[in-house]
Protein backbone atom coordinates (compact mmCIF):
# COMPACT_ATOMS: atom_id res chain seq x y z
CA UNK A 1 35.70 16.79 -7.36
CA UNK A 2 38.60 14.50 -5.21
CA UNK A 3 37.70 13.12 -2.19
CA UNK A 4 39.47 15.79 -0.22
CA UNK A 5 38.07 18.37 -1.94
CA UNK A 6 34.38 17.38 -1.33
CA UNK A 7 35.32 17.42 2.37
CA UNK A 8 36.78 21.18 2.18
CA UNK A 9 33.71 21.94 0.18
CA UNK A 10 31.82 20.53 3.02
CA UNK A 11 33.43 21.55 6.05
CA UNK A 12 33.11 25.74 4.12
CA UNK A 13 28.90 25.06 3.77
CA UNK A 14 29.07 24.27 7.47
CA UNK A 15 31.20 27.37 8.56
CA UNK A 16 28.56 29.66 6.24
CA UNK A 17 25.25 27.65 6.71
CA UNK A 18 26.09 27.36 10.43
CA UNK A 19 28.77 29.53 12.44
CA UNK A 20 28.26 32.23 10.25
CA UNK A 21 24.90 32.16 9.78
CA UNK A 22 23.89 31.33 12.88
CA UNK A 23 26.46 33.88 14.26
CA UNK A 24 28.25 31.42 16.32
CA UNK A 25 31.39 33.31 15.61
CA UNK A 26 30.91 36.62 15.32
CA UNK A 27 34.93 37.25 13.81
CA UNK A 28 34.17 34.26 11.16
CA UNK A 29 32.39 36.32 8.45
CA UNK A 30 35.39 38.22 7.60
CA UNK A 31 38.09 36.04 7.65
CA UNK A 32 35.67 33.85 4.96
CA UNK A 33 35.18 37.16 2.74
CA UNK A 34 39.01 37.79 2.71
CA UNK A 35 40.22 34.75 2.06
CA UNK A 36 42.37 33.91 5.50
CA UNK A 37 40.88 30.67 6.52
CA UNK A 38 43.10 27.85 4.99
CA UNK A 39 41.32 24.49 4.80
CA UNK A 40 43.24 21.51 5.19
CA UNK A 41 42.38 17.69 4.96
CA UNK A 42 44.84 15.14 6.54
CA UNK A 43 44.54 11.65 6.06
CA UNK A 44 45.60 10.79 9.68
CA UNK A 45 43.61 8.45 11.74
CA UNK A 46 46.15 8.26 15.08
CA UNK A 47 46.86 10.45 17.17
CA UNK A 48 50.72 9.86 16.47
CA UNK A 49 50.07 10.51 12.75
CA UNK A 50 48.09 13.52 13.48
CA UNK A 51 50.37 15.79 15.65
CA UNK A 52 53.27 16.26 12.93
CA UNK A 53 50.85 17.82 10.54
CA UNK A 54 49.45 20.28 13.49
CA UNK A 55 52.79 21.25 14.08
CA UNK A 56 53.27 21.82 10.10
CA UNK A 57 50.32 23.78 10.11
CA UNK A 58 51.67 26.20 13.01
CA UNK A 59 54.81 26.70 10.94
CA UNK A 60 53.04 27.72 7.65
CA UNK A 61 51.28 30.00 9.75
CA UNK A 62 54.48 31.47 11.20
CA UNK A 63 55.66 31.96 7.54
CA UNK A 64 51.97 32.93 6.30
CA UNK A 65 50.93 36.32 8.11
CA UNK A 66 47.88 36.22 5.45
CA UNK A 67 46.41 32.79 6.52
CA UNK A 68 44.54 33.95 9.30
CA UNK A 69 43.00 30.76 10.79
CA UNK A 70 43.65 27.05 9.57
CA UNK A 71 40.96 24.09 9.85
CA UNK A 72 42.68 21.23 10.07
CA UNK A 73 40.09 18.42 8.85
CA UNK A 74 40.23 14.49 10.21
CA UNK A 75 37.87 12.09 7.99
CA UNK A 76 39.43 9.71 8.31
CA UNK A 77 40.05 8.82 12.14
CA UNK A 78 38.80 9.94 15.97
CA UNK A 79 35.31 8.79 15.37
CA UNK A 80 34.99 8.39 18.76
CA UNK A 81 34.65 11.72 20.66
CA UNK A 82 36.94 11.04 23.72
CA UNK A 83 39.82 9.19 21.17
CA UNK A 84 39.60 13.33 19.85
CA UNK A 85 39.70 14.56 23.25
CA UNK A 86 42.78 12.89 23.72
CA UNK A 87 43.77 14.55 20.20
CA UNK A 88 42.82 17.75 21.32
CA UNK A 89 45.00 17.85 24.57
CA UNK A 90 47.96 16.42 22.94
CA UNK A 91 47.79 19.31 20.08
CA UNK A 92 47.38 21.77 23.12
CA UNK A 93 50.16 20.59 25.00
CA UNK A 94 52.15 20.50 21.66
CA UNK A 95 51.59 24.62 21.66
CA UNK A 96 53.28 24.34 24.98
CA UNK A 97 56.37 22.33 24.15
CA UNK A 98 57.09 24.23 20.71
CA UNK A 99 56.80 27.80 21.99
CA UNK A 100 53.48 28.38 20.46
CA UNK A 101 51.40 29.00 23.63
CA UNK A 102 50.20 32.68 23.37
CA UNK A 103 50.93 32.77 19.94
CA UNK A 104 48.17 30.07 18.74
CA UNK A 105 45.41 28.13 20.52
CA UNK A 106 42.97 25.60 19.32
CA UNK A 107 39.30 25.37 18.65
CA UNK A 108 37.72 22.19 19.08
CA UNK A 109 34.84 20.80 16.53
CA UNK A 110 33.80 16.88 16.35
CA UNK A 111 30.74 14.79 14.96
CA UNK A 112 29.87 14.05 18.45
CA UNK A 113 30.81 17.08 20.48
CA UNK A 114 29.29 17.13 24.01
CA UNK A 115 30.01 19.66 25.97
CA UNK A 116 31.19 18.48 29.70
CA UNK A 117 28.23 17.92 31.63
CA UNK A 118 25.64 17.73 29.58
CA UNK A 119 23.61 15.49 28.02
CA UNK A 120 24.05 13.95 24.57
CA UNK A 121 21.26 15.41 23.22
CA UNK A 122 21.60 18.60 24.33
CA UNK A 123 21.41 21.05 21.30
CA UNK A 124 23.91 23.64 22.78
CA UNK A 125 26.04 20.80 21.61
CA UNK A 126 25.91 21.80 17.82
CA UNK A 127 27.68 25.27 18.48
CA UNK A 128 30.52 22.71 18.18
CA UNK A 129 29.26 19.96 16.01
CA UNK A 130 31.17 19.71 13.26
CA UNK A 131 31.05 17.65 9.72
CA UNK A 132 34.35 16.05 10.26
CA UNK A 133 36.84 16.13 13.53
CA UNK A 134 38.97 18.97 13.18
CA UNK A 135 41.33 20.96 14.63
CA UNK A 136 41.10 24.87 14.44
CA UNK A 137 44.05 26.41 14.84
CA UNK A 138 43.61 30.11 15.73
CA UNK A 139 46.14 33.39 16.04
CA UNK A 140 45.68 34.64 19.67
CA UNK A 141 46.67 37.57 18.62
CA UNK A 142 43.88 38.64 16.26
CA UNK A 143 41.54 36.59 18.75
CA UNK A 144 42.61 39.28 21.43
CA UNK A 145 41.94 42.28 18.88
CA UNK A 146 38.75 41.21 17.58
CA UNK A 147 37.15 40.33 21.13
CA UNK A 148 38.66 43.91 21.91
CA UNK A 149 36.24 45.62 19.28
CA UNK A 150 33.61 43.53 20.22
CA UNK A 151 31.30 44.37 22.60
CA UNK A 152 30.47 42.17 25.52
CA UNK A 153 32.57 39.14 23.92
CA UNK A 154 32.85 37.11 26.75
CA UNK A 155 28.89 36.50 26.56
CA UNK A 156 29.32 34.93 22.85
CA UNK A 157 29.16 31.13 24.31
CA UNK A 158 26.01 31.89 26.51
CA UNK A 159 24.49 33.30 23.13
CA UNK A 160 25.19 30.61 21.05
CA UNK A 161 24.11 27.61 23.64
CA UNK A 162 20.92 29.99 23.88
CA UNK A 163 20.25 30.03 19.98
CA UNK A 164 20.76 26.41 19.71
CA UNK A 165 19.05 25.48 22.52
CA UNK A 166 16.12 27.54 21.41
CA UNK A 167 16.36 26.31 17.26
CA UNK A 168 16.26 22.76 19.04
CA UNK A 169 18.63 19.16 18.18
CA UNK A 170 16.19 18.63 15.31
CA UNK A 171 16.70 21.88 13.58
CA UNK A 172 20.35 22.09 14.58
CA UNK A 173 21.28 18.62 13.35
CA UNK A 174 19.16 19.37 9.75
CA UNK A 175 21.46 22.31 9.72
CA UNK A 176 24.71 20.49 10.04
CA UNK A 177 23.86 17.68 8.37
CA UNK A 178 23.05 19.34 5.05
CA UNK A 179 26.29 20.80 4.52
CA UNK A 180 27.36 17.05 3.95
């Protein structure tokens, strides 16, 4: 197995072992089973390097109606959390400037994700604790159409923190850990 492909094969155990299984998204499960989640490792470690292979990614998507969702995998670079923050609002402000906005929005996922406010250790943190940075580039569309069939959607994020929170950092970490 390449390098690259050990990290897809990683960054899949994490989205069954813990979104899916721990229902963190509720809309994952079948995208997995059907095949519309496209996993893709870039060696970029800037921030400059990065943003032409987000942009690539929205335009295979454009041409791709069957790709439903693209992870867009970072090993290589924004170890820090805030260096990916920066990432993060420069990819979102790229959806702006190349007529994406409404049409695609990201979903962030990090090593170190901390939610704003709280603390560190806080195990609502691992709803978003991820093997590898990456950048999850979603259709808004079929966001909007699966939140539509599902009921009470908007409490999905109070859910999760309250699973994790309740599993505990210790559980939640062995979880995410062993999908590397």
């Amino acid at each position: 197995m390449t390098d690259n492909e050990t990290k897809v094969s990683s960054t899949q155990k994490w989205i069954q072992d813990v979104v899916i299984a721990c229902n963190f998204c509720p809309f994952a499960a079948k995208e997995v089973k059907n095949g519309a989640v496209r996993y893709k490792v870039d060696a970029a470690y800037t921030k400059e390097a990065a943003l032409p292979e987000f942009g690539a990614e929205c335009r295979l998507l454009d041409a791709h109606p069957d790709i439903e969702t693209t992870l867009l995998i970072f090993p290589n670079g924004f170890d820090t959390f805030s260096h990916y923050l920066e990432l993060v609002a420069l990819a979102e402000a790229q959806l702006e400037t190349q007529g994406y906005e409404g049409i695609y929005q990201v979903a962030s996922f990090h090593p170190l994700y901390c939610f704003d406010g709280a603390r560190e250790t806080d195990a609502a943190n691992y709803t978003n604790k991820s093997p590898y940075p990456m950048l999850h580039l979603l259709r808004e569309e079929s966001i909007e159409r699966a939140i539509a069939r599902y009921p009470n959607a908007k409490d999905i994020p109070d859910k999760n923190i309250s699973f994790a929170r309740k599993k505990g950092s210790a559980y939640m970490k062995m979880l995410r850990d062993a999908c590397l």
